[in-house]
C-alpha atoms as a PDB file:
ATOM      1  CA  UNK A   1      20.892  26.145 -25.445  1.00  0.00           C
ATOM      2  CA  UNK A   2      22.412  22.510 -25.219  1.00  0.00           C
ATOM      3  CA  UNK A   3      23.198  19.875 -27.696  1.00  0.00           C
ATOM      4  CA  UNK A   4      20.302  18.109 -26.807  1.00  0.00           C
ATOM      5  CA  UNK A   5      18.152  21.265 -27.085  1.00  0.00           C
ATOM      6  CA  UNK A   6      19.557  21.972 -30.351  1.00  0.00           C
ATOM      7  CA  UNK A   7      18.845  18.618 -31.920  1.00  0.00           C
ATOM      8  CA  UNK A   8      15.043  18.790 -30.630  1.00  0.00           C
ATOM      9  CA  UNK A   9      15.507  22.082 -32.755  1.00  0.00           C
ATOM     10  CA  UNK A  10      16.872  19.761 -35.792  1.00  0.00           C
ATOM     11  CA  UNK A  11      13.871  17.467 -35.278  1.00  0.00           C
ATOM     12  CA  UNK A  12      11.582  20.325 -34.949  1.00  0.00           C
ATOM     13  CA  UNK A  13      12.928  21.713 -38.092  1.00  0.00           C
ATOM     14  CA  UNK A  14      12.933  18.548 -39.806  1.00  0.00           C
ATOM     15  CA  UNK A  15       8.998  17.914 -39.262  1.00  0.00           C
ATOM     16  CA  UNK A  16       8.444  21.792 -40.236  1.00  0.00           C
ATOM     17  CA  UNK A  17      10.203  21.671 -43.536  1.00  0.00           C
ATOM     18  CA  UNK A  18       8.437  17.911 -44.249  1.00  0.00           C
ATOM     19  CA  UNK A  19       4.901  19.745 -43.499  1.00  0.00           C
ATOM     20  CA  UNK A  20       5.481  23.004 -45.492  1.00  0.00           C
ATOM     21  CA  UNK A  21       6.473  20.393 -48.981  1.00  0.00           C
ATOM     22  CA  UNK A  22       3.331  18.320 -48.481  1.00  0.00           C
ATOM     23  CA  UNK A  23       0.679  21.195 -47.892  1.00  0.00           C
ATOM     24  CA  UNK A  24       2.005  23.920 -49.667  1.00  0.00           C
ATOM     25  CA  UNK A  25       0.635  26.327 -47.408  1.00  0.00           C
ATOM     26  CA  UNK A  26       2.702  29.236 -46.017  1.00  0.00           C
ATOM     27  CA  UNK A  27       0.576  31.129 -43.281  1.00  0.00           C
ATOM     28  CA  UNK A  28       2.400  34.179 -41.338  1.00  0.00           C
ATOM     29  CA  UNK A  29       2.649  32.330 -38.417  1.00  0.00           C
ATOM     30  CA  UNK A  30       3.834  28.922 -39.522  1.00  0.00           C
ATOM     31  CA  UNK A  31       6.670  31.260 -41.362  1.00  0.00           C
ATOM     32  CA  UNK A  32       6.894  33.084 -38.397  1.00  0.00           C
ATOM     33  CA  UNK A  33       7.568  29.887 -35.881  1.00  0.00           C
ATOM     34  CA  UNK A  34      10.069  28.298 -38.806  1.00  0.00           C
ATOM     35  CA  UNK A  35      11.954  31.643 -38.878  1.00  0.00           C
ATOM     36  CA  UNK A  36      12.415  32.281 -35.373  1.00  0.00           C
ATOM     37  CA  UNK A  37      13.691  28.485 -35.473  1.00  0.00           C
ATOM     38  CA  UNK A  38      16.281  28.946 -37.656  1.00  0.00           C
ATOM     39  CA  UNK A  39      16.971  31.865 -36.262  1.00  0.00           C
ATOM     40  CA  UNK A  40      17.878  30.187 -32.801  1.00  0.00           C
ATOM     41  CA  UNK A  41      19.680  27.008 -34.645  1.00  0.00           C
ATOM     42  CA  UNK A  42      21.765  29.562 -36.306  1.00  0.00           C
ATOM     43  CA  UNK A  43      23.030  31.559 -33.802  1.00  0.00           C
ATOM     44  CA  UNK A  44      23.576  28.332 -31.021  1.00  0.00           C
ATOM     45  CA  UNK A  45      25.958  27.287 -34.276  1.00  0.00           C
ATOM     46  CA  UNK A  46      27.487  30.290 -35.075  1.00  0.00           C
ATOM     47  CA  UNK A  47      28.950  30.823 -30.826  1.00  0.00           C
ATOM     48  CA  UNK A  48      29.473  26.741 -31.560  1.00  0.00           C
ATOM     49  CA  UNK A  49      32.062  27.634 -34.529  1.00  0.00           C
ATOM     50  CA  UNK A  50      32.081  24.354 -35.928  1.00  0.00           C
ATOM     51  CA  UNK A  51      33.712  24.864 -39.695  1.00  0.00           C
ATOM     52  CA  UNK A  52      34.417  27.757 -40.871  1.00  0.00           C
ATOM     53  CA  UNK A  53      32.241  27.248 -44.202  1.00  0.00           C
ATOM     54  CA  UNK A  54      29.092  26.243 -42.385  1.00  0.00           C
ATOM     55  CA  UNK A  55      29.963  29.573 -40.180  1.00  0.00           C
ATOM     56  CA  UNK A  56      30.033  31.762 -43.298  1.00  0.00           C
ATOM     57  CA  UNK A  57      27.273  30.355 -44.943  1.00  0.00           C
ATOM     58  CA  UNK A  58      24.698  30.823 -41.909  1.00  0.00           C
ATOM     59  CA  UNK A  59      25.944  34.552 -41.810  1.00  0.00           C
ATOM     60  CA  UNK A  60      25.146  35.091 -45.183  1.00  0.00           C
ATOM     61  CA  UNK A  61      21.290  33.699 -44.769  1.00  0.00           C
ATOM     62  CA  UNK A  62      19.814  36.908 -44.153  1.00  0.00           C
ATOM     63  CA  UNK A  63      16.172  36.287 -42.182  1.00  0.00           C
ATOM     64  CA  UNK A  64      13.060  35.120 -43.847  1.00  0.00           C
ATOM     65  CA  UNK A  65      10.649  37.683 -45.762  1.00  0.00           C
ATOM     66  CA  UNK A  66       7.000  36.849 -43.886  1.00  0.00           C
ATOM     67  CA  UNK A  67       5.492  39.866 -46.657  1.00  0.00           C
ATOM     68  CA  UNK A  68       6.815  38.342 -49.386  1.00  0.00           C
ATOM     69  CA  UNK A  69       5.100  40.019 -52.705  1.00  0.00           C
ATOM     70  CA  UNK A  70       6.469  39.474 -56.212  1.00  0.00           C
ATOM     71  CA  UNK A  71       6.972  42.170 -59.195  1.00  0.00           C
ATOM     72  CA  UNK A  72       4.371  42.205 -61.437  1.00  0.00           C
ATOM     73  CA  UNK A  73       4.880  43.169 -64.736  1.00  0.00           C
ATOM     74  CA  UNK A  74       2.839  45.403 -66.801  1.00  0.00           C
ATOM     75  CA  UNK A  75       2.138  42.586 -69.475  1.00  0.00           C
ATOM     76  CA  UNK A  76       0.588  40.835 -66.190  1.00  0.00           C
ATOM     77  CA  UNK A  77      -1.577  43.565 -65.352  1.00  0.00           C
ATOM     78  CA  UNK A  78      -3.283  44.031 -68.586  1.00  0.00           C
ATOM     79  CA  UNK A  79      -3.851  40.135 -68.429  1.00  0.00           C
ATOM     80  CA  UNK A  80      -5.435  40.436 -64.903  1.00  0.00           C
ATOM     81  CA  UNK A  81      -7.139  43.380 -66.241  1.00  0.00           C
ATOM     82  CA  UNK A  82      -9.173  41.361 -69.417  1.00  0.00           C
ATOM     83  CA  UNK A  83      -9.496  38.009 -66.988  1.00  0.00           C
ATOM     84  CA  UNK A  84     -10.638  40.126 -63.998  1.00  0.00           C
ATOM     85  CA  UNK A  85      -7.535  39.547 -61.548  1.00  0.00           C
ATOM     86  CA  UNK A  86      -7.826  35.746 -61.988  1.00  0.00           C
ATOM     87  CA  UNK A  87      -4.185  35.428 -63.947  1.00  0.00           C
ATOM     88  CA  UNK A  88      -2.600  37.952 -61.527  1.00  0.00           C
ATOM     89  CA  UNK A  89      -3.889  36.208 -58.497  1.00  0.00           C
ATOM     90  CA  UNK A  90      -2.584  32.470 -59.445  1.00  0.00           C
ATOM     91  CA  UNK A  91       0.327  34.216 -60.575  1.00  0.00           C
ATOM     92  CA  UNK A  92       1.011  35.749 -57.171  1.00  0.00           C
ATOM     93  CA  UNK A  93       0.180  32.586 -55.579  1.00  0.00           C
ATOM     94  CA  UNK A  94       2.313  30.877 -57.847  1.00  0.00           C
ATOM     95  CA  UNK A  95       5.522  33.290 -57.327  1.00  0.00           C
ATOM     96  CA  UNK A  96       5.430  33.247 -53.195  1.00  0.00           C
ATOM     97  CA  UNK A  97       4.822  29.013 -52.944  1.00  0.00           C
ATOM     98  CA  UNK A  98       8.465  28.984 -55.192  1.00  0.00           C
ATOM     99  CA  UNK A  99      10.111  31.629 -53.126  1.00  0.00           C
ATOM    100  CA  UNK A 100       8.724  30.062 -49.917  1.00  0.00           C
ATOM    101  CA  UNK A 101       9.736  26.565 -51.004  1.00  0.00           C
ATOM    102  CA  UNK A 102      13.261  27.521 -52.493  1.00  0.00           C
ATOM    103  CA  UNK A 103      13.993  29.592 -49.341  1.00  0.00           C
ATOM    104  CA  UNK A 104      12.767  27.481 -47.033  1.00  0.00           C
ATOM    105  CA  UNK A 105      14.879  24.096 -48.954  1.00  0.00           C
ATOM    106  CA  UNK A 106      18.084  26.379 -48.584  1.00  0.00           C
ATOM    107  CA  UNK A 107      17.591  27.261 -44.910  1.00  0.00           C
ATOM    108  CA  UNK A 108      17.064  23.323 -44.895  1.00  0.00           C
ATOM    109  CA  UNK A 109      19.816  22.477 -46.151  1.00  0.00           C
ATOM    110  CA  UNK A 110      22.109  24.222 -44.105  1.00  0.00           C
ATOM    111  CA  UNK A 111      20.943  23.009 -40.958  1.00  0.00           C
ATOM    112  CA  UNK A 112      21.010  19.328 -42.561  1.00  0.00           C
ATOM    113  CA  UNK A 113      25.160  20.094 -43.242  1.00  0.00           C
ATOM    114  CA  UNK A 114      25.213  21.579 -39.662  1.00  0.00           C
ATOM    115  CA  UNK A 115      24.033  18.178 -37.980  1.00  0.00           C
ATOM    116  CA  UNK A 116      25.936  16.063 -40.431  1.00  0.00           C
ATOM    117  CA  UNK A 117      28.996  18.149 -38.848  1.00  0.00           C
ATOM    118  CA  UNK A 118      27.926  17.627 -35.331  1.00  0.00           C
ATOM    119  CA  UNK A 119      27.547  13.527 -35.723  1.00  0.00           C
ATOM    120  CA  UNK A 120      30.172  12.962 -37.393  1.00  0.00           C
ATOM    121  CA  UNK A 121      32.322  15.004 -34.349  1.00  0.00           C
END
């Protein structure tokens, strides 16, 4: 991978992240696609060895759960239970749009620092 490669992969990440705040939707493939992308961004930077904190940091991002599926409590059960699954469901959907999001802003935010680095070099 070059530089220029990896900032099409900035850009590229840039208009993912924009599109997963606005629609809200997290599909297995769109996950998928953004995964393998920060997958590739962080490895090209992590042979590049540009600080050492940015270096530690991408090692500790682990990779992205596609399957993600939150604990439900019991209390949540019996109240899917008496409202037919309704409350459990919206919960669910509730839980994996804030990990998504929250995951998804971190992995953001890293590669934001990493191309800071680069321009300002």
């Amino acid at each position: 991978m070059t530089l220029d490669e990896l900032f099409r992969n900035f850009t590229d990440e840039e208009f993912q992240y924009n599109r997963f705040l606005k629609t809200k939707t997290f599909t297995f493939d769109m996950l998928e696609k953004y995964s393998k992308l920060f997958e590739s961004i962080k490895n090209f930077t992590i042979r590049m060895s540009l600080n050492d904190e940015i270096s530690s940091a991408l090692n500790s991002t682990k990779c992205l759960e596609l399957n993600y599926h939150p604990n439900i409590s019991i209390f949540r059960k019996i109240l899917g239970f008496f409202t037919f699954g309704l409350s459990t469901k919206r919960y669910v959907n509730r839980m994996k749009v804030n990990f998504y999001t929250r995951e998804i802003y971190q992995r953001h935010m890293l590669i934001k620092s990493v191309r800071l680095t680069l321009e300002n070099e």
